[in-house]
N, C-alpha and C. Protein backbone atom coordinates (compact mmCIF):
# COMPACT_ATOMS: atom_id res chain seq x y z
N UNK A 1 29.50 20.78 69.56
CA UNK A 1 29.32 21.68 68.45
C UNK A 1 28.26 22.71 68.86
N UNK A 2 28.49 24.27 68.82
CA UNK A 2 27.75 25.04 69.20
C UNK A 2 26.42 25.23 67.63
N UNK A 3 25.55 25.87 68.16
CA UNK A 3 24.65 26.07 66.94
C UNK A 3 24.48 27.13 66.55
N UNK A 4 25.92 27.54 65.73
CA UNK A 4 25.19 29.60 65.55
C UNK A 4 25.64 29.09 63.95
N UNK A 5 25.66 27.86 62.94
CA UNK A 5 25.84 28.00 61.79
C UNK A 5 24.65 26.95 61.31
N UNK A 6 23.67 27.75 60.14
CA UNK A 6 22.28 26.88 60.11
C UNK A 6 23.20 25.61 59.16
N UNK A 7 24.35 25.77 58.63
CA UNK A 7 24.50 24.23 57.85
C UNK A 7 24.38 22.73 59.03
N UNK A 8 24.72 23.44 60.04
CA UNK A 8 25.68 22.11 61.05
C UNK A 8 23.96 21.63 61.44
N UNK A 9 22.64 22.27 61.39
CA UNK A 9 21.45 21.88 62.04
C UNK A 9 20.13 21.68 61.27
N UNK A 10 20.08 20.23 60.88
CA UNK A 10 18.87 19.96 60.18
C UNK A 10 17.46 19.52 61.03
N UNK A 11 16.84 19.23 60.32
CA UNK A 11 15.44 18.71 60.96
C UNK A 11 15.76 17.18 61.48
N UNK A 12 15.27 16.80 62.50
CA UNK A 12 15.59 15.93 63.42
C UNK A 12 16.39 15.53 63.73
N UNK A 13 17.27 16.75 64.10
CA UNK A 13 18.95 16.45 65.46
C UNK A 13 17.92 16.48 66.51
N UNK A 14 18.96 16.17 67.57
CA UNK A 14 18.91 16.54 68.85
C UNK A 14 19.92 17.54 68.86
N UNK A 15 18.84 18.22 70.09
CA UNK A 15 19.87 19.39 70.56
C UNK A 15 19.23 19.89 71.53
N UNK A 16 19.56 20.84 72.32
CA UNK A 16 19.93 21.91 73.16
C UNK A 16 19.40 23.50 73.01
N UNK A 17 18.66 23.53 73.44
CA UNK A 17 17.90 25.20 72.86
C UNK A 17 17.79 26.02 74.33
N UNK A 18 17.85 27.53 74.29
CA UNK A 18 17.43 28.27 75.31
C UNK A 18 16.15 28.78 74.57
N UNK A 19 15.31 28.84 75.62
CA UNK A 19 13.94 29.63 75.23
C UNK A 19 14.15 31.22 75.37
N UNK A 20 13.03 31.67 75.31
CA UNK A 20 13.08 33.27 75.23
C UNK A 20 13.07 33.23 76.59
N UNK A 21 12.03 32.58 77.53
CA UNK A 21 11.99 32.89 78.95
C UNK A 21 13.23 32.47 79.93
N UNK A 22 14.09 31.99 78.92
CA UNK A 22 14.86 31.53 80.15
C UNK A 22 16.25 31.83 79.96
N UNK A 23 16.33 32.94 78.68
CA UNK A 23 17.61 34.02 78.35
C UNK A 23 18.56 34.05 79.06
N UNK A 24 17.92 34.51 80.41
CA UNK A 24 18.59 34.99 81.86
C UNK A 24 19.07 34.51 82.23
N UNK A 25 18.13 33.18 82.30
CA UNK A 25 18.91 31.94 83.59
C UNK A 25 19.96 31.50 82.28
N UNK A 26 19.54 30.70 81.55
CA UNK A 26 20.77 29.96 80.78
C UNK A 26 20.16 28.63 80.91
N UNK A 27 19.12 28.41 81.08
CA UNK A 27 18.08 27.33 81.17
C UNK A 27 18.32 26.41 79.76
N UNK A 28 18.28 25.11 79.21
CA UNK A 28 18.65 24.66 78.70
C UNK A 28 17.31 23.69 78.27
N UNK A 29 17.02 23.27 77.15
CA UNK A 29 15.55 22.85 76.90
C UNK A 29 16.61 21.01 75.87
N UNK A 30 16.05 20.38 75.89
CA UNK A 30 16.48 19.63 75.06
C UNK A 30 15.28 18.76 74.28
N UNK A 31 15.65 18.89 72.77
CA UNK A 31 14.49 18.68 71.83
C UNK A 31 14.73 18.25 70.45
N UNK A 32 14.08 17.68 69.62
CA UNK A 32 14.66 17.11 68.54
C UNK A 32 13.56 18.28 67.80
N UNK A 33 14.57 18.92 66.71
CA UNK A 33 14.10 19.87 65.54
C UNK A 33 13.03 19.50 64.71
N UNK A 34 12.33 20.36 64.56
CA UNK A 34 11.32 19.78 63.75
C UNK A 34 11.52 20.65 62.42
N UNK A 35 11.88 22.30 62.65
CA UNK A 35 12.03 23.14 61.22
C UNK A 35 12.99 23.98 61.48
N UNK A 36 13.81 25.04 61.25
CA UNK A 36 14.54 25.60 61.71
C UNK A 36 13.89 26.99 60.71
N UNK A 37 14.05 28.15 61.78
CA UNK A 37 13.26 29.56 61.44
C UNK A 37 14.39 30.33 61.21
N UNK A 38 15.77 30.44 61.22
CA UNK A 38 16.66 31.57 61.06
C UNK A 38 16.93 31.25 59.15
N UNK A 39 16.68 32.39 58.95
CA UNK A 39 17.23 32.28 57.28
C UNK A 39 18.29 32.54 57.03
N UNK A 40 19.30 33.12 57.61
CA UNK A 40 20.54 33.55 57.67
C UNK A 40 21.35 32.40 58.16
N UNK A 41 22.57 32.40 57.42
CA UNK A 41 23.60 30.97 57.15
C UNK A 41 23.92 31.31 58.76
N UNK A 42 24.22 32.11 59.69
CA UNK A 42 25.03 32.22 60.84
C UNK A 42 23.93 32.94 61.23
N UNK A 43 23.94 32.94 63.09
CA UNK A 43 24.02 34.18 63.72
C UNK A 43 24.49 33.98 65.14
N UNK A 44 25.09 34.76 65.53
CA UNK A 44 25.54 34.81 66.84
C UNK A 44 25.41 34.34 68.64
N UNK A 45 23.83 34.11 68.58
CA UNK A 45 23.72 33.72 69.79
C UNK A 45 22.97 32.50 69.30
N UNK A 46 22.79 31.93 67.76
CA UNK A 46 22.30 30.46 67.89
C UNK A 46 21.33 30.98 66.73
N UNK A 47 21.03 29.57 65.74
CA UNK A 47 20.29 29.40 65.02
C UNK A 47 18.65 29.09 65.44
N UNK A 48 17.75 30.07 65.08
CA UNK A 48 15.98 29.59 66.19
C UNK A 48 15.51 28.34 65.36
N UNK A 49 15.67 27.97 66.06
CA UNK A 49 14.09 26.61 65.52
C UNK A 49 13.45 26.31 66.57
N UNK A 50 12.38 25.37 65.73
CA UNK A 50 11.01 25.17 66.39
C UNK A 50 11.55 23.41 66.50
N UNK A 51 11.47 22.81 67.91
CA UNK A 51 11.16 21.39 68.36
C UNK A 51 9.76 20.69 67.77
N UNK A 52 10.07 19.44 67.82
CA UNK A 52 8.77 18.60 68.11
C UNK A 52 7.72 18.64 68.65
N UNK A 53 8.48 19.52 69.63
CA UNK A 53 7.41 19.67 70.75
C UNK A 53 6.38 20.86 70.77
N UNK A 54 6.53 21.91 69.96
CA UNK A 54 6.37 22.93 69.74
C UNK A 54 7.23 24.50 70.14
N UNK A 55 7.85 24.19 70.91
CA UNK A 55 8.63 25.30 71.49
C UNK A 55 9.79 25.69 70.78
N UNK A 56 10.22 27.12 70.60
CA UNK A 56 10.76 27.63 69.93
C UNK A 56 11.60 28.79 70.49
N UNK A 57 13.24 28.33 69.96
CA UNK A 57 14.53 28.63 70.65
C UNK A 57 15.46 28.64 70.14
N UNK A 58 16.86 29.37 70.80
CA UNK A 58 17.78 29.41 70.04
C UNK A 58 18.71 28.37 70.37
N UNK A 59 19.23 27.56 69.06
CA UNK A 59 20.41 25.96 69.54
C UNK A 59 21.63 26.91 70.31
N UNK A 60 21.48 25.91 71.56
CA UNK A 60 22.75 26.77 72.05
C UNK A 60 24.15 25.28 71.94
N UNK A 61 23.33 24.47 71.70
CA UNK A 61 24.52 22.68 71.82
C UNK A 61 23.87 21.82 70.57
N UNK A 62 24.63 21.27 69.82
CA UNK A 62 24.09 19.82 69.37
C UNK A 62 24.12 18.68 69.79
N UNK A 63 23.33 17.93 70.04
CA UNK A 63 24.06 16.94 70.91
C UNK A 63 24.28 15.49 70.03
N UNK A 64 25.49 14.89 70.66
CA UNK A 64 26.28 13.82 69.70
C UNK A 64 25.52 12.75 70.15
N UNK A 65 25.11 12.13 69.00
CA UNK A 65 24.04 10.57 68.77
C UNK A 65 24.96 9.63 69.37
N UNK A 66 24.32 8.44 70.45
CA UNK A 66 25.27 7.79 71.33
C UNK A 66 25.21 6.97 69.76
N UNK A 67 25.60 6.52 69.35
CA UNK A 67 25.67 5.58 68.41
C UNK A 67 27.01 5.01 67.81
């Protein structure tokens, strides 16, 4: 599931984020949500939120709970 719709991404998924620095490459960060910053129901290259960890990016994957 890609992340450009804020319904599909709540606070503590896992997922898949590109940072700002790593646009270019296609660098891939993986992090569990802590808030999500886009106010808009959609947008195109990914919904931004902020990780646990502090870092802050756009979901480019959700990733499916082995469960």
């Amino acid at each position: 599931m890609n992340g450009t719709k804020r319904a599909d991404i709540k606070s503590g998924m896992r997922v898949l984020i590109v940072l700002k620095k790593d646009q270019r490459s296609g660098k891939l960060t993986e992090g569990i949500v802590n808030n999500i910053l886009t106010n808009s129901p959609n947008h195109h290259y990914g919904i931004k939120v902020r990780l646990r960890s502090g870092e802050i990016g756009r979901v480019q994957k959700i990733v499916k709970s082995k469960q």
